[in-house]
N, C-alpha and C. Protein backbone atom coordinates (compact mmCIF):
# COMPACT_ATOMS: atom_id res chain seq x y z
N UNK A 1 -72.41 -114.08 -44.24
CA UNK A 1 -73.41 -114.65 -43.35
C UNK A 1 -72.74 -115.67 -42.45
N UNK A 2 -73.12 -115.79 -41.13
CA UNK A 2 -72.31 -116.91 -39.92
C UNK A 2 -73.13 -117.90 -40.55
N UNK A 3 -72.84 -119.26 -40.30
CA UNK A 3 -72.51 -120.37 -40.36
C UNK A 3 -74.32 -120.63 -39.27
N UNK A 4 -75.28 -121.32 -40.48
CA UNK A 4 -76.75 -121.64 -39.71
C UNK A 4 -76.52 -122.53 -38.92
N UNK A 5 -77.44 -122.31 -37.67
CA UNK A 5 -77.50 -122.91 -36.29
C UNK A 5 -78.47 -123.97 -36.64
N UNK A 6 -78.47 -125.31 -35.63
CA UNK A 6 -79.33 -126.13 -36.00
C UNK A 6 -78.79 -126.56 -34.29
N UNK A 7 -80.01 -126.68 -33.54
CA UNK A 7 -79.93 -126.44 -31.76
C UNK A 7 -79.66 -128.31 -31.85
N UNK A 8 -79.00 -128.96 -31.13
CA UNK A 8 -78.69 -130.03 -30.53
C UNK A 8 -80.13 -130.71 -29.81
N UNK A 9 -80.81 -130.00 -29.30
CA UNK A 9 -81.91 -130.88 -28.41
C UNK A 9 -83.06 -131.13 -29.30
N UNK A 10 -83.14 -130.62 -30.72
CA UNK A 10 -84.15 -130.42 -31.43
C UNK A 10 -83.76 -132.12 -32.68
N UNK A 11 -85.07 -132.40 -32.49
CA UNK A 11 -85.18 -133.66 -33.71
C UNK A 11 -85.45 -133.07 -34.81
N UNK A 12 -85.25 -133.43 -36.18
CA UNK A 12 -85.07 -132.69 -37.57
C UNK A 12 -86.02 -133.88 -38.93
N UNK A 13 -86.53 -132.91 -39.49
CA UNK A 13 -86.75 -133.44 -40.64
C UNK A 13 -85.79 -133.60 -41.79
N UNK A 14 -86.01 -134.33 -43.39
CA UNK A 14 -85.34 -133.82 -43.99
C UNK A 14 -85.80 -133.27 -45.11
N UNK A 15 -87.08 -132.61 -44.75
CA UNK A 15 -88.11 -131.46 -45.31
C UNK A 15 -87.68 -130.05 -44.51
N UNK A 16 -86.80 -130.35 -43.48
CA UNK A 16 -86.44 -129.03 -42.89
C UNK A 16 -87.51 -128.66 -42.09
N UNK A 17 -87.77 -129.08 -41.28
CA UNK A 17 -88.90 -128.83 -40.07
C UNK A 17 -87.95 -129.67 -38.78
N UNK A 18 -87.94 -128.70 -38.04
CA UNK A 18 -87.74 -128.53 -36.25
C UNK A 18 -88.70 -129.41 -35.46
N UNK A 19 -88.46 -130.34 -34.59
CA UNK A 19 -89.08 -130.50 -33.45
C UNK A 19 -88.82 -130.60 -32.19
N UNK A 20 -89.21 -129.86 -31.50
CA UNK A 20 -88.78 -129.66 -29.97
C UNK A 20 -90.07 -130.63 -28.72
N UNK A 21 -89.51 -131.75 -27.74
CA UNK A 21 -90.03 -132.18 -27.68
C UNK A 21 -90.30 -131.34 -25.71
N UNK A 22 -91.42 -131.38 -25.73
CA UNK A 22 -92.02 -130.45 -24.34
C UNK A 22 -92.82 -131.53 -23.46
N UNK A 23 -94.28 -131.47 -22.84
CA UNK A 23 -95.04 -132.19 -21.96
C UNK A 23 -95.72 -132.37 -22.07
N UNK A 24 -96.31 -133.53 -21.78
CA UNK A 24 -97.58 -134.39 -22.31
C UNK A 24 -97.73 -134.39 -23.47
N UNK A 25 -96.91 -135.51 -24.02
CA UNK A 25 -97.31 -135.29 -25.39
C UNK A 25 -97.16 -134.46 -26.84
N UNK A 26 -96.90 -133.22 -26.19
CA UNK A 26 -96.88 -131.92 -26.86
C UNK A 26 -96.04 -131.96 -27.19
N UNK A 27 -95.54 -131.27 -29.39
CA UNK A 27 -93.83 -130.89 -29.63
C UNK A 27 -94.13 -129.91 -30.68
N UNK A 28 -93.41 -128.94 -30.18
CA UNK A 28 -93.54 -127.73 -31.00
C UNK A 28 -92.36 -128.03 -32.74
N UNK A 29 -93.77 -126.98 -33.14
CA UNK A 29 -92.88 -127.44 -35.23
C UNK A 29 -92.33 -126.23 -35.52
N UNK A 30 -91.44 -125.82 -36.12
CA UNK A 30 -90.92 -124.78 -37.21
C UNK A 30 -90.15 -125.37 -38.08
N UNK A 31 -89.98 -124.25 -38.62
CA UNK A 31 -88.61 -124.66 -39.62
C UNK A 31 -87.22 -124.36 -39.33
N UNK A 32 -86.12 -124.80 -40.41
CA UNK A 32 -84.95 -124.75 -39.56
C UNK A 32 -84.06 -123.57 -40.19
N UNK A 33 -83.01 -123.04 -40.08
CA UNK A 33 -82.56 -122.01 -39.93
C UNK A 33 -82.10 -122.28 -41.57
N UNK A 34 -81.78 -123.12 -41.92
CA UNK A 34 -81.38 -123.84 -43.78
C UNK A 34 -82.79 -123.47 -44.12
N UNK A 35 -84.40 -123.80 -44.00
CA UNK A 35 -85.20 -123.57 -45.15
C UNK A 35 -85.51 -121.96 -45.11
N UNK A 36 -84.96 -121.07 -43.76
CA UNK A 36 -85.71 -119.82 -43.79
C UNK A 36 -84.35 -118.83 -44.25
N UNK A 37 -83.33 -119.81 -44.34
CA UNK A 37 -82.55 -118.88 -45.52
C UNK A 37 -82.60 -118.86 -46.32
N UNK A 38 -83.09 -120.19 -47.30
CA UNK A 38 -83.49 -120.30 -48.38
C UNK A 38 -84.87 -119.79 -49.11
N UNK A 39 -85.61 -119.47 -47.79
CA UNK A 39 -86.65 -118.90 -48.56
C UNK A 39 -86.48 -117.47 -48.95
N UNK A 40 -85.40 -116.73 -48.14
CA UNK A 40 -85.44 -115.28 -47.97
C UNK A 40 -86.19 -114.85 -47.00
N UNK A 41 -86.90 -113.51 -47.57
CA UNK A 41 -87.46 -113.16 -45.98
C UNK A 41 -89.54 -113.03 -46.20
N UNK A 42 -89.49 -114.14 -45.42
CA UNK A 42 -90.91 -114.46 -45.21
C UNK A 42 -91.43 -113.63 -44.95
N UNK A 43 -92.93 -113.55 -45.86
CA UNK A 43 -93.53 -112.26 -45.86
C UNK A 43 -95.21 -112.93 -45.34
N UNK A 44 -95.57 -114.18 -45.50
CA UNK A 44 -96.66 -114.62 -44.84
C UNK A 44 -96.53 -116.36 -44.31
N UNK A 45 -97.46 -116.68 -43.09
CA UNK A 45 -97.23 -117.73 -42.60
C UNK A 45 -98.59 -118.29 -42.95
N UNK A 46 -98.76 -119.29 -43.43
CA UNK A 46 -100.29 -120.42 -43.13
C UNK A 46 -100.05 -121.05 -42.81
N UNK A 47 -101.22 -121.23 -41.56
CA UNK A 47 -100.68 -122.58 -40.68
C UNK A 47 -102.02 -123.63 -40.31
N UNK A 48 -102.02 -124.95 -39.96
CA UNK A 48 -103.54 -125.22 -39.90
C UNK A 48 -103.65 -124.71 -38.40
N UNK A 49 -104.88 -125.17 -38.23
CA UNK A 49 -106.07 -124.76 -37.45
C UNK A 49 -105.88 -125.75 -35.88
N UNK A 50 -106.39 -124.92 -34.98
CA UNK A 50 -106.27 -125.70 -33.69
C UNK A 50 -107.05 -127.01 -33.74
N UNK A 51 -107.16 -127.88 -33.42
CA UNK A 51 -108.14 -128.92 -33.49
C UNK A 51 -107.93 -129.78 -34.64
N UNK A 52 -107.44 -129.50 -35.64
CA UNK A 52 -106.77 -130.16 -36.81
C UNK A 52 -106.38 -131.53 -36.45
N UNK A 53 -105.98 -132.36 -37.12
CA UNK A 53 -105.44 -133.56 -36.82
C UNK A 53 -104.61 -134.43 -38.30
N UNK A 54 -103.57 -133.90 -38.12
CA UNK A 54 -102.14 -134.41 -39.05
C UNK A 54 -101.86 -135.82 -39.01
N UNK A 55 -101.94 -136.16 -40.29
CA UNK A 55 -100.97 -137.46 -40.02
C UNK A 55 -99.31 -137.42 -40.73
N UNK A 56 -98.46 -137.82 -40.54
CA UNK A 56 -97.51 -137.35 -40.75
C UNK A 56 -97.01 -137.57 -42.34
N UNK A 57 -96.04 -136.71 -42.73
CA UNK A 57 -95.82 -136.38 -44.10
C UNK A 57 -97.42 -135.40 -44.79
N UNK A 58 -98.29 -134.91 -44.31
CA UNK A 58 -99.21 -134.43 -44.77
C UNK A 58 -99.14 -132.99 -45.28
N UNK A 59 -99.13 -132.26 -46.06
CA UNK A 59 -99.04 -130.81 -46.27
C UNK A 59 -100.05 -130.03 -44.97
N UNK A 60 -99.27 -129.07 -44.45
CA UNK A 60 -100.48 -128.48 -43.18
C UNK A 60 -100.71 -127.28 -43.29
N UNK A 61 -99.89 -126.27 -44.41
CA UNK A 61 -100.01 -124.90 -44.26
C UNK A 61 -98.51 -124.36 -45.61
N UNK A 62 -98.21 -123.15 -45.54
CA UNK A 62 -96.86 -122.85 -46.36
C UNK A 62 -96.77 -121.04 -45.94
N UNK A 63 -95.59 -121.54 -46.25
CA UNK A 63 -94.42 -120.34 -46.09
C UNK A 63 -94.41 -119.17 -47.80
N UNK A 64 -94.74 -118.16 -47.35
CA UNK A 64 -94.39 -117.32 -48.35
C UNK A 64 -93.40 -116.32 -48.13
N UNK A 65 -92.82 -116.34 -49.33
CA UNK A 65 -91.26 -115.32 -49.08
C UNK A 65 -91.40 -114.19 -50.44
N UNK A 66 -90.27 -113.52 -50.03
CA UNK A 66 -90.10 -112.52 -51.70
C UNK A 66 -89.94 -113.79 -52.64
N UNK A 67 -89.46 -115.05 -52.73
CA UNK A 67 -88.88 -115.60 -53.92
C UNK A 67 -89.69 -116.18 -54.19
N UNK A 68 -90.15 -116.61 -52.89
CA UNK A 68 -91.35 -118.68 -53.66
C UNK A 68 -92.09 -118.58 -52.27
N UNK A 69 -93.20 -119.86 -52.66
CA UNK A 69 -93.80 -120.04 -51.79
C UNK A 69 -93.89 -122.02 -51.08
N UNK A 70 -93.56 -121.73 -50.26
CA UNK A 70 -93.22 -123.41 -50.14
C UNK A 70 -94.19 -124.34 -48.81
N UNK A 71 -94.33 -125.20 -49.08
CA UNK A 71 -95.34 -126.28 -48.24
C UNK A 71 -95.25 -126.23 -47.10
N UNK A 72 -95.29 -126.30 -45.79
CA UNK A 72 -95.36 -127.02 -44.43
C UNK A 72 -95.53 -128.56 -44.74
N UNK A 73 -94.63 -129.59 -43.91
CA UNK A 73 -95.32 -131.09 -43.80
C UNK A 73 -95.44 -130.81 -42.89
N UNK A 74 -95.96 -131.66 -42.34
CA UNK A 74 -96.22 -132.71 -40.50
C UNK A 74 -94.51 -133.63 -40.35
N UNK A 75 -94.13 -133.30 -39.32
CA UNK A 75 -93.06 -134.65 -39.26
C UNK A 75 -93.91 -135.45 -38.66
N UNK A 76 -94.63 -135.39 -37.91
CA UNK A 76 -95.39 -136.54 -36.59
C UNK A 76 -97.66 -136.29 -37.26
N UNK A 77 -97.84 -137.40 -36.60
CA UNK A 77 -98.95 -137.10 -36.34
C UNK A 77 -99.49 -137.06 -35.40
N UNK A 78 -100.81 -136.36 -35.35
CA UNK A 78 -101.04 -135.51 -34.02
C UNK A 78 -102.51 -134.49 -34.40
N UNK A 79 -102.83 -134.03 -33.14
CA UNK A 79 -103.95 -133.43 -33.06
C UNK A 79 -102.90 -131.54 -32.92
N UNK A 80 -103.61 -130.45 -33.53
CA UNK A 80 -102.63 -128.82 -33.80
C UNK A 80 -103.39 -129.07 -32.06
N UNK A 81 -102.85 -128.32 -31.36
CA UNK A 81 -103.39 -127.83 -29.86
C UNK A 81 -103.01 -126.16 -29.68
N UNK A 82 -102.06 -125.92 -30.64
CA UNK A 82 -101.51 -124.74 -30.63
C UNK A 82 -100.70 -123.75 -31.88
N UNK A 83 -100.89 -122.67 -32.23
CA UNK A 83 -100.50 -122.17 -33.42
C UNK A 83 -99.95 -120.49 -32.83
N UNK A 84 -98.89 -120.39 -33.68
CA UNK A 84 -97.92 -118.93 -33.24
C UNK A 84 -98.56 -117.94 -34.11
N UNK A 85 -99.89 -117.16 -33.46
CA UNK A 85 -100.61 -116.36 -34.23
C UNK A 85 -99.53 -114.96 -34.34
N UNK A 86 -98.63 -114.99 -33.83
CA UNK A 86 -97.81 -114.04 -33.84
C UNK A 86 -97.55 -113.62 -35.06
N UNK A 87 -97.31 -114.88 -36.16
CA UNK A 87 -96.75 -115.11 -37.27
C UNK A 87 -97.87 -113.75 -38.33
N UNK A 88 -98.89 -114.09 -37.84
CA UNK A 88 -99.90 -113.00 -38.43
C UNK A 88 -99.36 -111.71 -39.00
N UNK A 89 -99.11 -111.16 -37.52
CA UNK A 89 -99.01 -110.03 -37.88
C UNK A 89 -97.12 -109.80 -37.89
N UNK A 90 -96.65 -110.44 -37.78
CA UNK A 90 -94.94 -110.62 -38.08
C UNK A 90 -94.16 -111.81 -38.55
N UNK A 91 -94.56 -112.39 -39.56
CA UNK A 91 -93.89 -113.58 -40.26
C UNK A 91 -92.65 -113.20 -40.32
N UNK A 92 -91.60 -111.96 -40.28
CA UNK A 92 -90.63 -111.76 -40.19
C UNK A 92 -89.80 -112.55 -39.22
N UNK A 93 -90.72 -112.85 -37.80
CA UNK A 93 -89.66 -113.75 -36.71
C UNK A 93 -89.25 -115.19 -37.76
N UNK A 94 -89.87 -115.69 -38.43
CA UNK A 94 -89.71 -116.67 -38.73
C UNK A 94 -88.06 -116.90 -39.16
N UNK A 95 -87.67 -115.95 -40.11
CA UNK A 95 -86.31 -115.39 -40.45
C UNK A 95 -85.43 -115.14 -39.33
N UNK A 96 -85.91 -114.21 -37.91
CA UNK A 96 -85.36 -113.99 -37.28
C UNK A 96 -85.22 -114.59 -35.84
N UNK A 97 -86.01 -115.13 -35.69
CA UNK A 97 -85.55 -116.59 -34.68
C UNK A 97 -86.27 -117.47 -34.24
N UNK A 98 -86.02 -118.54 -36.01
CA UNK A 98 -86.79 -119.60 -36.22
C UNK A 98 -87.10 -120.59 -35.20
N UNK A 99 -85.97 -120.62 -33.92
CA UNK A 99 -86.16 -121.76 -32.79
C UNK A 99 -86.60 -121.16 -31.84
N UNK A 100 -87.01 -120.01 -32.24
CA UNK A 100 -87.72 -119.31 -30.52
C UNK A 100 -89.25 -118.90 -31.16
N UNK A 101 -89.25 -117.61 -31.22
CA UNK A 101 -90.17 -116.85 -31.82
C UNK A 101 -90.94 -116.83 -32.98
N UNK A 102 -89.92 -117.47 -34.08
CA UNK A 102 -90.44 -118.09 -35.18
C UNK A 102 -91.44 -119.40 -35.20
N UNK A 103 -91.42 -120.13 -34.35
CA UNK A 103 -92.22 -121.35 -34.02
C UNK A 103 -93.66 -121.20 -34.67
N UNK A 104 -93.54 -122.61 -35.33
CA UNK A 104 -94.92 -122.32 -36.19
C UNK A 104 -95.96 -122.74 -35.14
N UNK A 105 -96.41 -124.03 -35.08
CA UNK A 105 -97.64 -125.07 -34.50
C UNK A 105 -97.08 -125.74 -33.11
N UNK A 106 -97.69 -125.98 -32.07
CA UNK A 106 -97.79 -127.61 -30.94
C UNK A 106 -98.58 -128.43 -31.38
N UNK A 107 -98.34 -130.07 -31.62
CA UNK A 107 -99.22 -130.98 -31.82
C UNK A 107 -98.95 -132.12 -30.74
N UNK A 108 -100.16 -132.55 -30.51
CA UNK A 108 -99.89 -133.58 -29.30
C UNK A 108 -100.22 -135.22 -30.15
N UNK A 109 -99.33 -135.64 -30.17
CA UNK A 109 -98.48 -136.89 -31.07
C UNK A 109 -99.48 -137.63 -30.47
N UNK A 110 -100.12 -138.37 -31.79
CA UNK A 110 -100.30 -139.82 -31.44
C UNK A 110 -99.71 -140.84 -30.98
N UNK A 111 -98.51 -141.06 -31.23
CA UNK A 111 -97.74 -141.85 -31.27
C UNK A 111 -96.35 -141.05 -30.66
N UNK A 112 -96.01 -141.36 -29.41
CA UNK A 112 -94.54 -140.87 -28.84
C UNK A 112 -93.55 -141.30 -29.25
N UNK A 113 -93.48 -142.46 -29.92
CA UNK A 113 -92.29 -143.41 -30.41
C UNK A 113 -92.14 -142.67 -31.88
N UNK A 114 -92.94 -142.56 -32.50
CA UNK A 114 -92.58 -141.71 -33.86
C UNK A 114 -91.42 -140.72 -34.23
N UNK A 115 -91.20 -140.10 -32.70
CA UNK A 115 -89.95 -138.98 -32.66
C UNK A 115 -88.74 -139.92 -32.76
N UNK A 116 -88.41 -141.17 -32.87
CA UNK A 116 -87.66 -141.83 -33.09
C UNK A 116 -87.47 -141.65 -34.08
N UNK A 117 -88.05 -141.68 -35.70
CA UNK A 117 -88.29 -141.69 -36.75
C UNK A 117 -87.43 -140.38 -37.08
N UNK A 118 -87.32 -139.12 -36.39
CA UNK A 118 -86.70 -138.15 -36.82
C UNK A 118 -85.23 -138.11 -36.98
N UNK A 119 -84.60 -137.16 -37.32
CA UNK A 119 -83.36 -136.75 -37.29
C UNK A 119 -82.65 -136.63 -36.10
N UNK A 120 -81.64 -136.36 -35.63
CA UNK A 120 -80.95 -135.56 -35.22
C UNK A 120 -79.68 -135.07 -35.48
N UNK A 121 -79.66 -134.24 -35.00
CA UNK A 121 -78.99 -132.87 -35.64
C UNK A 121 -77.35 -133.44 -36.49
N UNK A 122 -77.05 -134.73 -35.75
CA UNK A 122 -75.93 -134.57 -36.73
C UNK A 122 -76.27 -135.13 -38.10
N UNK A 123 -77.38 -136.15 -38.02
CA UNK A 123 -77.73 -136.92 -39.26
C UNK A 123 -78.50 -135.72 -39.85
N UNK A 124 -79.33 -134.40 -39.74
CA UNK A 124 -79.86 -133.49 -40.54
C UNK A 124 -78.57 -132.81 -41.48
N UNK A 125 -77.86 -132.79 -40.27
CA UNK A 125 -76.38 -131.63 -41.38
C UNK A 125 -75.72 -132.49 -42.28
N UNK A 126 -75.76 -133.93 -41.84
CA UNK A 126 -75.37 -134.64 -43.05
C UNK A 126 -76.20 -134.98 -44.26
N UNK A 127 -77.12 -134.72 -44.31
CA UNK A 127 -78.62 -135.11 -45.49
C UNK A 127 -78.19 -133.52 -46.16
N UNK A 128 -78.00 -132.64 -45.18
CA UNK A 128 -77.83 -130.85 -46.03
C UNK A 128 -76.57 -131.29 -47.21
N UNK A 129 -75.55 -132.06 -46.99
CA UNK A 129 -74.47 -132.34 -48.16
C UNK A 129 -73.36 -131.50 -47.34
């Protein structure tokens, strides 16, 4: 297997959740290329609901694979504005390209300064060991 990608412009959890930061407000969530290898190959996505409203560290949905089934957090809090219904009927992108197509939720942040609070990418690969 090549050596998992973890994109430079993206802020990181160290729950393994992606955030990409976009306009007005808005930052799209997934997971990162480390939890969707570890899960194997995702066979269903739950995700919350448009209109929802996260506060951060909150459970919002989970990932099911052949092996296990594992949580969604929130890195940020925020109102869902948007969800990758794609995932429905192909949770497979999730595996296959977690920073594009795989994209779980958009939430529009309460708080803009909070993305401070995240990772980036070199401090995520160092928390991986």
């Amino acid at each position: 297997m090549s050596e998992l990608d973890y994109p430079q412009d993206l802020r990181y959890t160290a729950e393994h959740e992606w955030v990409k930061t976009g306009e007005d407000d808005v930052v799209r969530v997934g997971i990162t290329s480390f939890a969707q290898d570890a899960l194997g190959d995702v066979v269903y996505v739950s995700l919350p609901a448009v209109g929802d409203t996260l506060s951060a560290g909150d459970s919002c949905g989970e990932v099911e694979s052949t092996k296990s089934v594992s949580d969604l957090y929130a890195p940020l809090s925020g109102e869902i504005v948007a969800v990758n219904e794609a995932l429905d009927r192909a949770p497979e992108l999730v595996n296959a390209d977690p920073y594009g197509q795989g994209w779980m939720y958009e939430v529009r942040l309460a708080d803009q300064g909070a993305l401070d609070s995240l990772l980036d990418v070199e401090a995520y690969r160092a928390q991986l060991g």
